[in-house]
C-alpha atoms as a PDB file:
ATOM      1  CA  UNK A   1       0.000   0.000   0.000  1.00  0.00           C
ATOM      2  CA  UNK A   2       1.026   3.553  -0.811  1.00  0.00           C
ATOM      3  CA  UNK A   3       2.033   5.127   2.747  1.00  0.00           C
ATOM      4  CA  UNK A   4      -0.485   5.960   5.546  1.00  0.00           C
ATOM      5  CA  UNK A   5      -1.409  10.003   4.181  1.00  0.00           C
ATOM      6  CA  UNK A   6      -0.279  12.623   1.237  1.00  0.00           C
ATOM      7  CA  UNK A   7       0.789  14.422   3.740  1.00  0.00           C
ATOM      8  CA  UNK A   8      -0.073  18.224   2.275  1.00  0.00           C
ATOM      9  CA  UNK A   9       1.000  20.225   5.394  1.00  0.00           C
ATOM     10  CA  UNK A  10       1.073  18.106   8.334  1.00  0.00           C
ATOM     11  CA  UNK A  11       2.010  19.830  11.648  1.00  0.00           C
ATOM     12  CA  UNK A  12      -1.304  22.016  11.130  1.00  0.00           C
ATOM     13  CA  UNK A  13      -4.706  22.163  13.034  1.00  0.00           C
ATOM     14  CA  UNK A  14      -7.641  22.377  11.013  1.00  0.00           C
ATOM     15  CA  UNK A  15      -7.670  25.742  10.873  1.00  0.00           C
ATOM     16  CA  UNK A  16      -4.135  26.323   9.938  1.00  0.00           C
ATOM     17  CA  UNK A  17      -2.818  26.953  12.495  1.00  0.00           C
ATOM     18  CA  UNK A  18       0.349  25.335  14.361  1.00  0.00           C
ATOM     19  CA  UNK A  19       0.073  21.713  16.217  1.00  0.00           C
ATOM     20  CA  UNK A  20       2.850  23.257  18.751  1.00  0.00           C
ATOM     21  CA  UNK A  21       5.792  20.998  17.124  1.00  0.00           C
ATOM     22  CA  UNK A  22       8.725  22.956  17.210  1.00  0.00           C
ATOM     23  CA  UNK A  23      10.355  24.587  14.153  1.00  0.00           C
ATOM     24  CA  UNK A  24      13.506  22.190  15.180  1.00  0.00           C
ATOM     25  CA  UNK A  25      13.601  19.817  12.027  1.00  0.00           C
ATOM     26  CA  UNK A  26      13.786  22.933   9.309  1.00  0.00           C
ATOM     27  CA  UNK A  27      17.319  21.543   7.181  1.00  0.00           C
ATOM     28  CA  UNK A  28      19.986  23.358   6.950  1.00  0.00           C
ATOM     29  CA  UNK A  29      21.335  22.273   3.576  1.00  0.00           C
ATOM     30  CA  UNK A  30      24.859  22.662   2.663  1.00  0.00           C
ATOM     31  CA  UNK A  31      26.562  24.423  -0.047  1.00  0.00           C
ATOM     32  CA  UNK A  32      27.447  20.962  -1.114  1.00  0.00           C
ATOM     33  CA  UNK A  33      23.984  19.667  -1.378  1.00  0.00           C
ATOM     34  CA  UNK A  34      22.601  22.766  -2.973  1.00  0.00           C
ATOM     35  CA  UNK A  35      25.356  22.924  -5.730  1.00  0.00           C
ATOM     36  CA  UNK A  36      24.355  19.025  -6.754  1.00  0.00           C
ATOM     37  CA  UNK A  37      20.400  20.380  -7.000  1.00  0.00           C
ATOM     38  CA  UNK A  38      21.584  22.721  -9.230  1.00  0.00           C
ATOM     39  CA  UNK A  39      23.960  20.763 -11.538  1.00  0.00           C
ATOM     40  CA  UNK A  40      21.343  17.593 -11.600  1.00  0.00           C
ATOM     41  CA  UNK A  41      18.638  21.137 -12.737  1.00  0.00           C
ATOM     42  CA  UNK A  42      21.102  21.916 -15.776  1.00  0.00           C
ATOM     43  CA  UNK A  43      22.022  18.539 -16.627  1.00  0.00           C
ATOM     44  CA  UNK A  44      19.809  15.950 -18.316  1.00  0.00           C
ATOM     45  CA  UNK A  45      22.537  13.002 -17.746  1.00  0.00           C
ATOM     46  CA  UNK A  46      22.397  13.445 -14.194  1.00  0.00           C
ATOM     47  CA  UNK A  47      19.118  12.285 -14.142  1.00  0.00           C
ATOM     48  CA  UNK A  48      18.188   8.553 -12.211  1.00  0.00           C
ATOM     49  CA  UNK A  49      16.740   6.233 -14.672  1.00  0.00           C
ATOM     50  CA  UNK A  50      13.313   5.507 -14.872  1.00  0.00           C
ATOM     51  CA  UNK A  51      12.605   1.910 -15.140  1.00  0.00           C
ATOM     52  CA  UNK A  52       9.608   1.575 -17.654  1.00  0.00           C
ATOM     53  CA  UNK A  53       7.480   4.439 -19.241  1.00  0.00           C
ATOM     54  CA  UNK A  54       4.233   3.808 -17.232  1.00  0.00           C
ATOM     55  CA  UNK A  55       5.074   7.645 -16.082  1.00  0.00           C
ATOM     56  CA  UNK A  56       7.746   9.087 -18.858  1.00  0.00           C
ATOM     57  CA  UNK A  57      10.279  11.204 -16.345  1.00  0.00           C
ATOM     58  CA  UNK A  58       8.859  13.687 -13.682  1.00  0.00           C
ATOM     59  CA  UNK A  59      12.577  14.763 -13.549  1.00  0.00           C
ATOM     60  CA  UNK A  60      12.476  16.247 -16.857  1.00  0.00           C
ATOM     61  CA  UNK A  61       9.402  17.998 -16.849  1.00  0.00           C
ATOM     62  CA  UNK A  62       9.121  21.951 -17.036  1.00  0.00           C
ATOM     63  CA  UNK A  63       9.257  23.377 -13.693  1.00  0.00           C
ATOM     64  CA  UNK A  64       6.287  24.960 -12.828  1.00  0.00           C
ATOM     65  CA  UNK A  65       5.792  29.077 -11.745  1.00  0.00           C
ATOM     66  CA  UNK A  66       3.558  29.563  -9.369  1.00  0.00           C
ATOM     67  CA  UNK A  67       2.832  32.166  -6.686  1.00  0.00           C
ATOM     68  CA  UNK A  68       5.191  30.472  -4.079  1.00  0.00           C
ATOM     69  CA  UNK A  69       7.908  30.626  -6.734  1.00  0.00           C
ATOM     70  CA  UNK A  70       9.387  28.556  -9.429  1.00  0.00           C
ATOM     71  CA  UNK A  71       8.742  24.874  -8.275  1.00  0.00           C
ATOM     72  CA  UNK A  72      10.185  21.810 -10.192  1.00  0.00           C
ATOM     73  CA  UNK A  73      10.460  17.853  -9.414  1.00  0.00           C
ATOM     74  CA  UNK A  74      13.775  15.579  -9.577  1.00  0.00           C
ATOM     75  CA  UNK A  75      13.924  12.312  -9.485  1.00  0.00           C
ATOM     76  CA  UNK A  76      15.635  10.948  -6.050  1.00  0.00           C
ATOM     77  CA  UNK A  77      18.950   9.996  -5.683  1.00  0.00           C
ATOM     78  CA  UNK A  78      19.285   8.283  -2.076  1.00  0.00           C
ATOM     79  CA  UNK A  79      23.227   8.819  -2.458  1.00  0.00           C
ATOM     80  CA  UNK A  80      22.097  12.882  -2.036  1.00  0.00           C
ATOM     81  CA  UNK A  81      18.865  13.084  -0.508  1.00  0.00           C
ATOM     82  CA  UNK A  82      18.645   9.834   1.689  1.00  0.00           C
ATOM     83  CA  UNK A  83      19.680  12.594   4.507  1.00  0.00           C
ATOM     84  CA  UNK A  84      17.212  15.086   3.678  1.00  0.00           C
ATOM     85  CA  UNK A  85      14.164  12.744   3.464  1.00  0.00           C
ATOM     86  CA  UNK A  86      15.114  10.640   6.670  1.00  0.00           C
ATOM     87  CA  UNK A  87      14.973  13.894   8.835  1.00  0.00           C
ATOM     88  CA  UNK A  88      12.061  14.754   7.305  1.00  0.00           C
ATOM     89  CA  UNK A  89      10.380  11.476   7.601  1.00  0.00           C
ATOM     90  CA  UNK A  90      11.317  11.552  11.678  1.00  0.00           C
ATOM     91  CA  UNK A  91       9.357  14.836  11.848  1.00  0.00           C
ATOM     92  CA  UNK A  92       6.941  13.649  14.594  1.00  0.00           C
ATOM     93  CA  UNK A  93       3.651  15.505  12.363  1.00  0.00           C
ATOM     94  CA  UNK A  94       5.036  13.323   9.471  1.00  0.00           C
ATOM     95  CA  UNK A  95       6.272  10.019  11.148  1.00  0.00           C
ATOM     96  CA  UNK A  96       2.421  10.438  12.269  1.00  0.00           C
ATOM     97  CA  UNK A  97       0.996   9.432   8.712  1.00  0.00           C
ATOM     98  CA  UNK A  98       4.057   8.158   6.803  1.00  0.00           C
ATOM     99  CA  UNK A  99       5.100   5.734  10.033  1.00  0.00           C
ATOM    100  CA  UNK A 100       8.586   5.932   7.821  1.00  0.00           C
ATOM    101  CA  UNK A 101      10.552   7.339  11.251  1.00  0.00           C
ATOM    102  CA  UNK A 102      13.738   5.643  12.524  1.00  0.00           C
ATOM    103  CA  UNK A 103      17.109   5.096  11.148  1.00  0.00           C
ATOM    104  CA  UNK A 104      17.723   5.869   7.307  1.00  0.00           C
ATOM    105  CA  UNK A 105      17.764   2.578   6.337  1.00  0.00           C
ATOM    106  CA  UNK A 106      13.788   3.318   6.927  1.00  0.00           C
ATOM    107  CA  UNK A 107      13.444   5.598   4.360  1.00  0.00           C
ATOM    108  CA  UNK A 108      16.593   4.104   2.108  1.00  0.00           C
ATOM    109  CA  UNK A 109      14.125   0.817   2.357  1.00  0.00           C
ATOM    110  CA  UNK A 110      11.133   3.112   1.105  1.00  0.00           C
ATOM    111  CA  UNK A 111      12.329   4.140  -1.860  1.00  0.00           C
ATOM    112  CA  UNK A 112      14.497   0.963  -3.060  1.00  0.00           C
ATOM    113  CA  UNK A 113      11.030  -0.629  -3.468  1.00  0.00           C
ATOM    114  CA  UNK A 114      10.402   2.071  -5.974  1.00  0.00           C
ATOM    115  CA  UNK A 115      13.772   2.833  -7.826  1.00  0.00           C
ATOM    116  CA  UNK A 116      14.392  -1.101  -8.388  1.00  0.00           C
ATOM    117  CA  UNK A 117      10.582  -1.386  -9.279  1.00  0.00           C
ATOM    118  CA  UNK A 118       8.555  -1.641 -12.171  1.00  0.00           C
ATOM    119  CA  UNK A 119       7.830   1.863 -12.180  1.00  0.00           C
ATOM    120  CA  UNK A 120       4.838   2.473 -11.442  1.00  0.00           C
ATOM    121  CA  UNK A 121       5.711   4.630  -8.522  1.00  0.00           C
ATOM    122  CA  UNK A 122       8.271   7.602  -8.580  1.00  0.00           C
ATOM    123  CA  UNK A 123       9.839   9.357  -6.070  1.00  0.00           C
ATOM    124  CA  UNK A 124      10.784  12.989  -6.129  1.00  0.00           C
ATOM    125  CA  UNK A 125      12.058  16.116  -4.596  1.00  0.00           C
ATOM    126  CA  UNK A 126      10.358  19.103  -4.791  1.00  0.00           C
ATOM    127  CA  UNK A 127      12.815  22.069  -4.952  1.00  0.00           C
ATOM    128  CA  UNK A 128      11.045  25.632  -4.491  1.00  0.00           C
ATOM    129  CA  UNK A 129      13.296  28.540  -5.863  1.00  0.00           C
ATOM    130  CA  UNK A 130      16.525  26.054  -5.877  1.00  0.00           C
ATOM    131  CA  UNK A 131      15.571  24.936  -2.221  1.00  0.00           C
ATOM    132  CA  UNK A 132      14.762  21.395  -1.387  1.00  0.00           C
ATOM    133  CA  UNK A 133      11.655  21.672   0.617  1.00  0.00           C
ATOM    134  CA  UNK A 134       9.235  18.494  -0.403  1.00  0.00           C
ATOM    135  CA  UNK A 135       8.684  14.893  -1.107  1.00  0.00           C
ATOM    136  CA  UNK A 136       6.455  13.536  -3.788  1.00  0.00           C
ATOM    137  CA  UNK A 137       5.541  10.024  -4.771  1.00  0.00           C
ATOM    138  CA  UNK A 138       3.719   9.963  -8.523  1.00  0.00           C
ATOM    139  CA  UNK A 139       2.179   6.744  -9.145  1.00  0.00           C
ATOM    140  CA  UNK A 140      -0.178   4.888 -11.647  1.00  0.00           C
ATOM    141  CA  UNK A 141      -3.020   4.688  -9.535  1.00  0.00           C
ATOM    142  CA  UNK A 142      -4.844   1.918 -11.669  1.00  0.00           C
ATOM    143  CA  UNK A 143      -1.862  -0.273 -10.906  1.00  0.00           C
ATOM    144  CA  UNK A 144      -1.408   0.067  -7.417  1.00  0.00           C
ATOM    145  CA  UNK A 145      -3.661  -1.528  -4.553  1.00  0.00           C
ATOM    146  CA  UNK A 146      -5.283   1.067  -4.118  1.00  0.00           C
ATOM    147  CA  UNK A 147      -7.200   0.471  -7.156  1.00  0.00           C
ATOM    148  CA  UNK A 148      -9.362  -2.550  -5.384  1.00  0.00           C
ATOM    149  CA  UNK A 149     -11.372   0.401  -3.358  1.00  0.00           C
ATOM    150  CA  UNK A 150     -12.675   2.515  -5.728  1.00  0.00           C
ATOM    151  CA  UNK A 151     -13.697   2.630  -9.391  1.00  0.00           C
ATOM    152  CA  UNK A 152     -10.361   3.112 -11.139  1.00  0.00           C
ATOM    153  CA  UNK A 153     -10.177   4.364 -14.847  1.00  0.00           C
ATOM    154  CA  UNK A 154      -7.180   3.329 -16.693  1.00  0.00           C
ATOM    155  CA  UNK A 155      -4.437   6.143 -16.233  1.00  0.00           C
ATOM    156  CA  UNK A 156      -5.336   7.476 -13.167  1.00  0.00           C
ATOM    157  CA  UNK A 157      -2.630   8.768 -11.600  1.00  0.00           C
ATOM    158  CA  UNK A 158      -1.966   9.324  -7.861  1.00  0.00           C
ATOM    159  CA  UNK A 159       0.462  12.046  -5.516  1.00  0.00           C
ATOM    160  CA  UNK A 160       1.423  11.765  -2.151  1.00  0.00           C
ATOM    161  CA  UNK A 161       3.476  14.284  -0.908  1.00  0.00           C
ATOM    162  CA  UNK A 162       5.105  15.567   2.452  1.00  0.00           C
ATOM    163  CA  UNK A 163       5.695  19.351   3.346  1.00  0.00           C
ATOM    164  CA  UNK A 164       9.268  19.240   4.572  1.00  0.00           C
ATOM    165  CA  UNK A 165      10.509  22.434   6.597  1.00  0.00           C
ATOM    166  CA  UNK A 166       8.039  23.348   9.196  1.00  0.00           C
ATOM    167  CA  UNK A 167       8.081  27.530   7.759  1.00  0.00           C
ATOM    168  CA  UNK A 168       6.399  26.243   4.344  1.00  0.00           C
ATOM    169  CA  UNK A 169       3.137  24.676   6.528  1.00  0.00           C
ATOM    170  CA  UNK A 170       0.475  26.242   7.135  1.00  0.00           C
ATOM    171  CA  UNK A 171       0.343  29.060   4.973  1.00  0.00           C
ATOM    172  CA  UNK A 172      -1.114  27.314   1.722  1.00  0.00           C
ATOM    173  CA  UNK A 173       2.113  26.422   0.560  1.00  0.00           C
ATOM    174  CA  UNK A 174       1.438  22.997   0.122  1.00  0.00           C
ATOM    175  CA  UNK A 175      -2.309  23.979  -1.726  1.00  0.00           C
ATOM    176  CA  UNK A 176      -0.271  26.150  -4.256  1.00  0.00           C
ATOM    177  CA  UNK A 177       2.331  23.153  -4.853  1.00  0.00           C
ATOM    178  CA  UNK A 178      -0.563  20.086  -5.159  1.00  0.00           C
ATOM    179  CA  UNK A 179      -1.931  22.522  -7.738  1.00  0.00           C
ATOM    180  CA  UNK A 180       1.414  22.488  -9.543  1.00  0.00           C
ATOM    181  CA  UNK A 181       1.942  18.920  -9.477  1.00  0.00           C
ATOM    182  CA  UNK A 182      -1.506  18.069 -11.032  1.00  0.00           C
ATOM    183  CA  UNK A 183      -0.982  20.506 -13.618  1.00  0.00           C
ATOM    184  CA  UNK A 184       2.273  18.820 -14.421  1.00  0.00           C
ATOM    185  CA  UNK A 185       0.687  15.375 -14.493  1.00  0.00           C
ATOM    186  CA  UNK A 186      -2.424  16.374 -16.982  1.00  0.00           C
ATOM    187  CA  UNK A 187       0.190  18.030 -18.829  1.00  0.00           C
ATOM    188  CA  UNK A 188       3.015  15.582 -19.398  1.00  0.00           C
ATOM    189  CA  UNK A 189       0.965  12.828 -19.211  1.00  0.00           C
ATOM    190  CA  UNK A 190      -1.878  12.906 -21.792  1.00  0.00           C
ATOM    191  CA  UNK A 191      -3.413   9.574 -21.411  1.00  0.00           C
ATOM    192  CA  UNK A 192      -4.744  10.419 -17.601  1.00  0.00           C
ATOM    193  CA  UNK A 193      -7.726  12.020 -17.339  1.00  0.00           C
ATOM    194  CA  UNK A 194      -7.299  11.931 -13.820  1.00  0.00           C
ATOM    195  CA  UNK A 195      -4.947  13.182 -10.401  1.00  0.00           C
ATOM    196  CA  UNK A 196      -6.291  10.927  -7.696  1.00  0.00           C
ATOM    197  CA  UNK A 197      -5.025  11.422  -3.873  1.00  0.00           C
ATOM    198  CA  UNK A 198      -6.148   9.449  -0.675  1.00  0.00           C
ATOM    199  CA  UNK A 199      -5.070  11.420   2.381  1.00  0.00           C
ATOM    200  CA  UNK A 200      -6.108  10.029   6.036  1.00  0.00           C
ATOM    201  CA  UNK A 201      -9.560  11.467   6.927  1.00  0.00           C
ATOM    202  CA  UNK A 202      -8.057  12.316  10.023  1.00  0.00           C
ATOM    203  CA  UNK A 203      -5.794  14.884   8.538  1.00  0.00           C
ATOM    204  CA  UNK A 204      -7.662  17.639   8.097  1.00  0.00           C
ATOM    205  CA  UNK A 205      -4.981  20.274   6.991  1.00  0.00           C
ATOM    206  CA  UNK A 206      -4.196  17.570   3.762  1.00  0.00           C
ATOM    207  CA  UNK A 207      -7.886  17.359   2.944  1.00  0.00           C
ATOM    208  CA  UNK A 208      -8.422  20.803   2.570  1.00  0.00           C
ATOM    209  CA  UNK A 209      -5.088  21.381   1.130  1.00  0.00           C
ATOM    210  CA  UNK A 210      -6.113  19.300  -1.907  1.00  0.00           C
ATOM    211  CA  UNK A 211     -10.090  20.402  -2.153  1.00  0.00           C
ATOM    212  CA  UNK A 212      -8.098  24.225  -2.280  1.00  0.00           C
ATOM    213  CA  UNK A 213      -6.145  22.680  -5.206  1.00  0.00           C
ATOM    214  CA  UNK A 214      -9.090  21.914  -7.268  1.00  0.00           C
ATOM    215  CA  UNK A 215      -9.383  18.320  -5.944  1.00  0.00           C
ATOM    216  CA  UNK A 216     -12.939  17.376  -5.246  1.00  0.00           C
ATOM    217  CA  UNK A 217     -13.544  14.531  -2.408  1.00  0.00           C
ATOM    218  CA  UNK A 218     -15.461  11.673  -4.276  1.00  0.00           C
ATOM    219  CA  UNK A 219     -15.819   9.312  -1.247  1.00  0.00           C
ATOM    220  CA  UNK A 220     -14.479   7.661   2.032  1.00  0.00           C
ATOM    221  CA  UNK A 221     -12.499   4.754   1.466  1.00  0.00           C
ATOM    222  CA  UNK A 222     -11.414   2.136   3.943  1.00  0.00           C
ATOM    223  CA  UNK A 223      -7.837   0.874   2.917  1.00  0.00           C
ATOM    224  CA  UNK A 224      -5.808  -1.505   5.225  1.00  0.00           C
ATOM    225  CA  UNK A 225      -4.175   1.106   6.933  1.00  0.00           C
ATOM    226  CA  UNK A 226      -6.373   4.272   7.213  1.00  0.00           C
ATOM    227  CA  UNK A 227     -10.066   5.735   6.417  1.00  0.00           C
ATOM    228  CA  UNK A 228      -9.474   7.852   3.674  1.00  0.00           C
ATOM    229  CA  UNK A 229     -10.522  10.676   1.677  1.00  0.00           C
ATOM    230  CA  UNK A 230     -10.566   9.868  -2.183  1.00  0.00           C
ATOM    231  CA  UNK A 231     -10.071  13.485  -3.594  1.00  0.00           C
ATOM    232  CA  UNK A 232     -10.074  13.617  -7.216  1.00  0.00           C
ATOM    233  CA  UNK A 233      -9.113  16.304  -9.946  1.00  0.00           C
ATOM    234  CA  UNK A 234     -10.576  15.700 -13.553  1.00  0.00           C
ATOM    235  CA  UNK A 235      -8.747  17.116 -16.575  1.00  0.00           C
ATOM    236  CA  UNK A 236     -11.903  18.328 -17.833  1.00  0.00           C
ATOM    237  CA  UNK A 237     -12.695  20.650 -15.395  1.00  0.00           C
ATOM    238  CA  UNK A 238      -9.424  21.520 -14.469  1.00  0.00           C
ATOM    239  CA  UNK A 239      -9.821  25.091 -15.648  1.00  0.00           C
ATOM    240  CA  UNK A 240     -13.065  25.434 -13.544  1.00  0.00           C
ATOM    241  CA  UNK A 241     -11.602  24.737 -10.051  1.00  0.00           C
END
């Protein structure tokens, strides 16, 4: 199963406002680290394999402007980011959905299941303005588990994503970037009609985060690990909302 929320901008309360956990895991990222970002940004041939073409390359698509700044997607390399996304992932308001918290070899576990896979799942960073700041997980919906609790249409392509400095919560950040990412699906990706996400019920920050994106909620689903929200966004009203 895909993990336990798409995590929009947990540490939250339902009205936006701040759980109380401290502003302690922000990274600070290294000259080192931000110089590879922007070498694997100018050069195609840095760029992680895909495995198959069920989702062409995230990693090369167009980044994306938007209000909170230029945003773009690249693949993950666990050899540079398997430090990033294991402090992230041990962010108590993550750990709380993703249950990915511990040593890296957590995490490093996490996404070997999807780099030496079939490719039907992609991980990514999400750099804002040159600054890593988010995880993403594009997947083909219609292949994955998830599939067996609601009507799937061939195509349909899921997101789950994680907020990760504790400054970018909370003040629609992560609504502005689900936007993004849907519009980069429909638009590199002509055969879905549609972005599908299943966020825990319970977090009701992520919910809202993807209804302000121009997600509607289709249904409650029960999945083996959570009661979720099905939100959906159809490419043909994609303009409308």
């Amino acid at each position: 199963m895909p993990p336990a929320d798409a995590s929009a901008e947990p540490g939250t309360a339902p009205d936006g406002g701040s759980t109380g956990v401290e502003d302690t895991l922000d990274l600070r990222l290294t000259e080192e680290l931000l110089a590879m970002i922007a070498e694997e940004r100018g050069s195609a041939t840095a760029r992680t394999p895909v495995p198959s073409e069920l989702l062409g390359d995230p990693g090369s698509w167009p980044p994306a402007r938007t209000t909170a700044g230029e945003f773009a997607l690249l693949l993950v390399r666990p050899e540079r980011d398997l430090p990033v996304l294991s402090r992230w992932m041990n962010d108590p308001a993550v750990a709380a959905f993703w249950e990915l918290a511990g040593p890296e070899s957590v995490t490093a576990d996490h996404l070997r299941i999807q780099l030496e896979g079939d490719g039907r799942s992609i991980p990514c960073l999400g750099v804002l303005d040159g600054t890593p700041m988010s995880y993403w997980e594009i997947y083909r919906a219609d292949l994955d588990p998830l599939a067996r609790h609601y009507p799937a249409r061939p195509h349909d392509t899921g997101v789950h994503l994680l907020i990760g400095g504790v400054r970018n919560r909370g003040r629609g950040v992560g609504t502005t970037l689900i936007r993004a990412v849907a519009d980069l699906v429909l638009d590199n990706l002509p055969r879905c009609g549609r972005v599908v996400a299943e966020p825990d019920l319970r977090n009701t920050p992520s919910v809202s985060a993807f209804l302000g994106a121009g997600f509607r909620f289709s249904a409650e689903v029960d999945l083996p690990d959570k009661r979720a929200a099905l939100m959906i966004r159809d490419r043909t009203y994609r303009d409308q909302l």
